[in-house]
C-alpha atoms as a PDB file:
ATOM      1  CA  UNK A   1     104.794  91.344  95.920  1.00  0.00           C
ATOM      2  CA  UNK A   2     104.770  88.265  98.248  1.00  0.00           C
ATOM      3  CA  UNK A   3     101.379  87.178  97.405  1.00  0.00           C
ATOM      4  CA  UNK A   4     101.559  87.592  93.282  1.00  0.00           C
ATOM      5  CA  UNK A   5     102.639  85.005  90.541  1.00  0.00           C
ATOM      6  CA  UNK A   6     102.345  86.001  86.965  1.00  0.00           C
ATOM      7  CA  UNK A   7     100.858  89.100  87.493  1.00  0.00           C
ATOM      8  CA  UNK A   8      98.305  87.492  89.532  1.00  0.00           C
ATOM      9  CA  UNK A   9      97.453  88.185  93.190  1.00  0.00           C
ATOM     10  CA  UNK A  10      96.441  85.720  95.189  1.00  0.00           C
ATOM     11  CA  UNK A  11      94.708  86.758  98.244  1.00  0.00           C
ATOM     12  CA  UNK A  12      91.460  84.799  97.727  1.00  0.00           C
ATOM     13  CA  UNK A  13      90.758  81.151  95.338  1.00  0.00           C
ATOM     14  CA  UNK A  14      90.234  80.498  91.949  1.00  0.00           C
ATOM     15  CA  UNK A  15      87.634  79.215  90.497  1.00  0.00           C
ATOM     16  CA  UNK A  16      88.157  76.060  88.563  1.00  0.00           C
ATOM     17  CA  UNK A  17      89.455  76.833  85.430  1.00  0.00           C
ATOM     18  CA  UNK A  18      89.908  80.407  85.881  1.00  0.00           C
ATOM     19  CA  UNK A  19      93.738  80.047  87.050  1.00  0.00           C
ATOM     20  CA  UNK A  20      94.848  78.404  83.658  1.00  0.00           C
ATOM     21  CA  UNK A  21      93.160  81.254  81.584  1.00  0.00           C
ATOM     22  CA  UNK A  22      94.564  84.058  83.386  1.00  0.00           C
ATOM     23  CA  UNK A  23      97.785  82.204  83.318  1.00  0.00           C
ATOM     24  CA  UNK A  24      97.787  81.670  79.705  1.00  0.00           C
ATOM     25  CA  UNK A  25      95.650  84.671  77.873  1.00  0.00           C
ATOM     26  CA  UNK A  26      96.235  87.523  80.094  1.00  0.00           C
ATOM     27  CA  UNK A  27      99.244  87.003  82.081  1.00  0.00           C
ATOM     28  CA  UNK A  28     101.483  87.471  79.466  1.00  0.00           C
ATOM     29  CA  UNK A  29     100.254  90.552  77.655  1.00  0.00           C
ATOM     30  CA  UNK A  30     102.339  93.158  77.677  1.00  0.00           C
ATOM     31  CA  UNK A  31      99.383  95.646  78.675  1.00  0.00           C
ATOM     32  CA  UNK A  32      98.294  94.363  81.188  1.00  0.00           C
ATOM     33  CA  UNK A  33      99.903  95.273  84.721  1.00  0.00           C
ATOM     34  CA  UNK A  34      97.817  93.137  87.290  1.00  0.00           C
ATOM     35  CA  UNK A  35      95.395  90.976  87.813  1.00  0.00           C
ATOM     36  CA  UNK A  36      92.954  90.665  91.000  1.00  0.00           C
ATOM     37  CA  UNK A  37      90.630  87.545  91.682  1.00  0.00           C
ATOM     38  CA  UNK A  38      87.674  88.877  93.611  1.00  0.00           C
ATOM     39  CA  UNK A  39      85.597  86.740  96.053  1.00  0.00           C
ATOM     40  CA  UNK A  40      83.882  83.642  94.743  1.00  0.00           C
ATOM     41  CA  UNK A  41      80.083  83.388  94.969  1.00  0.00           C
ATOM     42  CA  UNK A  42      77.301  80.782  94.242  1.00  0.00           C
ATOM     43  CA  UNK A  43      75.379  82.065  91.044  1.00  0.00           C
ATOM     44  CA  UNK A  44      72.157  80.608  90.276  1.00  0.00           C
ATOM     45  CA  UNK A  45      73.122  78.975  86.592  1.00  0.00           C
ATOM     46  CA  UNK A  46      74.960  75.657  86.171  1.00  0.00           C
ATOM     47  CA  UNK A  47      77.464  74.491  83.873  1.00  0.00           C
ATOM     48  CA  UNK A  48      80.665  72.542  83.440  1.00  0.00           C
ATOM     49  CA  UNK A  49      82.628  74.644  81.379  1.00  0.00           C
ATOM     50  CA  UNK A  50      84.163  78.006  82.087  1.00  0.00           C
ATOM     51  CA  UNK A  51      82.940  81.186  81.124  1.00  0.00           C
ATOM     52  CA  UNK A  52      84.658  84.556  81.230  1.00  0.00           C
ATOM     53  CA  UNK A  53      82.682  87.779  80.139  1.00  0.00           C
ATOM     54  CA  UNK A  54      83.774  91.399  79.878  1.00  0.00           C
ATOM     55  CA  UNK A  55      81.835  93.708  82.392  1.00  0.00           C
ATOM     56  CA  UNK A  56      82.976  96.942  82.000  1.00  0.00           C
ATOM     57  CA  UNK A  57      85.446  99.842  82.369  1.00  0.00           C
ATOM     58  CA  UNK A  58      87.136 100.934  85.775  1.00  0.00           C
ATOM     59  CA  UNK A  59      88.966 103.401  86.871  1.00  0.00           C
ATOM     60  CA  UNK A  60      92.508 101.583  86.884  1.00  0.00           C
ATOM     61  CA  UNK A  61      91.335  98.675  83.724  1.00  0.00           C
ATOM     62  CA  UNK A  62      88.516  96.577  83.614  1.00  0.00           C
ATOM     63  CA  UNK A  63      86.119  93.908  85.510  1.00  0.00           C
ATOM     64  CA  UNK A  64      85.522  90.558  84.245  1.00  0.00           C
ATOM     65  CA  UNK A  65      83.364  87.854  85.633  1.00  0.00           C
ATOM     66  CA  UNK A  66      84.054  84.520  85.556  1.00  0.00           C
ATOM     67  CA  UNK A  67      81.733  81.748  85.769  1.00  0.00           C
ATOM     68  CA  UNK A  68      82.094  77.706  86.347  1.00  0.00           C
ATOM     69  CA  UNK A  69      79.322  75.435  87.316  1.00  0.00           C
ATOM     70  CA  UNK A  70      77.700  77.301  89.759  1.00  0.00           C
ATOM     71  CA  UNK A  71      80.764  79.575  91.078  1.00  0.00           C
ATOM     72  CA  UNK A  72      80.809  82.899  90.312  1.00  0.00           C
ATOM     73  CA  UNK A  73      84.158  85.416  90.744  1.00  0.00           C
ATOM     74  CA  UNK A  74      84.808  89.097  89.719  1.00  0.00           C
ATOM     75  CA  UNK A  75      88.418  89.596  87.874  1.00  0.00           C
ATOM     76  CA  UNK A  76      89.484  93.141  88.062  1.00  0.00           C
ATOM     77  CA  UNK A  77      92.507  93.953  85.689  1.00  0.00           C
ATOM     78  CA  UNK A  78      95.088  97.033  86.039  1.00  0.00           C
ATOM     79  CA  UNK A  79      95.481  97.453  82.257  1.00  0.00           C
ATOM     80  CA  UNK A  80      96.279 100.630  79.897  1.00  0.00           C
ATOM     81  CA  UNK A  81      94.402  99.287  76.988  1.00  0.00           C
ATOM     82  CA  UNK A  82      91.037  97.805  78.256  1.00  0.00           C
ATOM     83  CA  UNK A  83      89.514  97.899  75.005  1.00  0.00           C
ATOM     84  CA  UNK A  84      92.590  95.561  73.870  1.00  0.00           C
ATOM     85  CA  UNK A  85      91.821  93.468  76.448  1.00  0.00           C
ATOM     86  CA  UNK A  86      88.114  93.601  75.966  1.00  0.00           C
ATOM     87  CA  UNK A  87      88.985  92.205  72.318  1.00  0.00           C
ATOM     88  CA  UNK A  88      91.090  89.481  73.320  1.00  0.00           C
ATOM     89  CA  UNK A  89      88.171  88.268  76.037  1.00  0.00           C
ATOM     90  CA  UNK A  90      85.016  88.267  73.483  1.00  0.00           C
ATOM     91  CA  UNK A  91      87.581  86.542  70.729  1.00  0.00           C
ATOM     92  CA  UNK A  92      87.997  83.739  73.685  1.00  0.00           C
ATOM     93  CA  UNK A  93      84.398  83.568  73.804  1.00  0.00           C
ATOM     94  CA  UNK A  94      84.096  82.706  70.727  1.00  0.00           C
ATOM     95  CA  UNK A  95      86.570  79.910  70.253  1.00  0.00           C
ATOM     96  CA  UNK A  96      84.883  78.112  73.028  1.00  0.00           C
END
C-alpha cells in the first residue's frame, strides 16, 4: 500500500480541490474501502469552483466525476454501500 494515504491511491494528480473533498467527506466513512483518482482531462465547460457528481454503479462501488475549471477526472470508489455514498455526494451538491 506504498502509493495510498487515507484510503486514497495516488498513482495519477488531483484535480484542484478534489484532494481536500476526498480527504474530508469520503475518506473517513466507514463504508468505503478505497478510493481511485482516474486520469485528468480537459472538459469543454469552465468554472472556478469544484464540482463532484455521482455517475453510476460498478462492479466493486461507484464512479464519480469531478470537475474544476476546465479539468475533468473520474473517481472510482470500492464501497459496500454505493447508494450511501451516492446520498452523501448529491447532499454535498447541494450545500455548495
Amino acid at each position: 500500500m506504498k502509493h495510498r494515504k487515507n484510503k486514497i491511491k495516488r498513482q495519477h494528480s488531483i484535480i484542484k480541490g478534489l484532494r481536500g473533498f476526498l480527504e474530508d467527506r469520503l475518506s473517513p466513512l466507514d463504508f468505503i474501502e478505497s478510493i481511485i483518482p482516474g486520469e485528468i482531462k480537459v472538459g469543454k465547460k469552465t468554472g472556478e469552483n469544484l464540482e463532484v457528481r455521482y455517475r453510476y454503479n460498478t462492479v466493486s462501488g461507484a464512479k464519480l466525476i469531478a470537475r474544476s475549471g476546465t479539468s475533468v477526472q473520474e473517481v472510482f470508489v470500492v464501497t459496500s454501500d454505493p447508494d450511501k455514498l451516492k446520498e452523501i455526494i448529491d447532499s454535498a451538491r447541494g450545500e455548495d
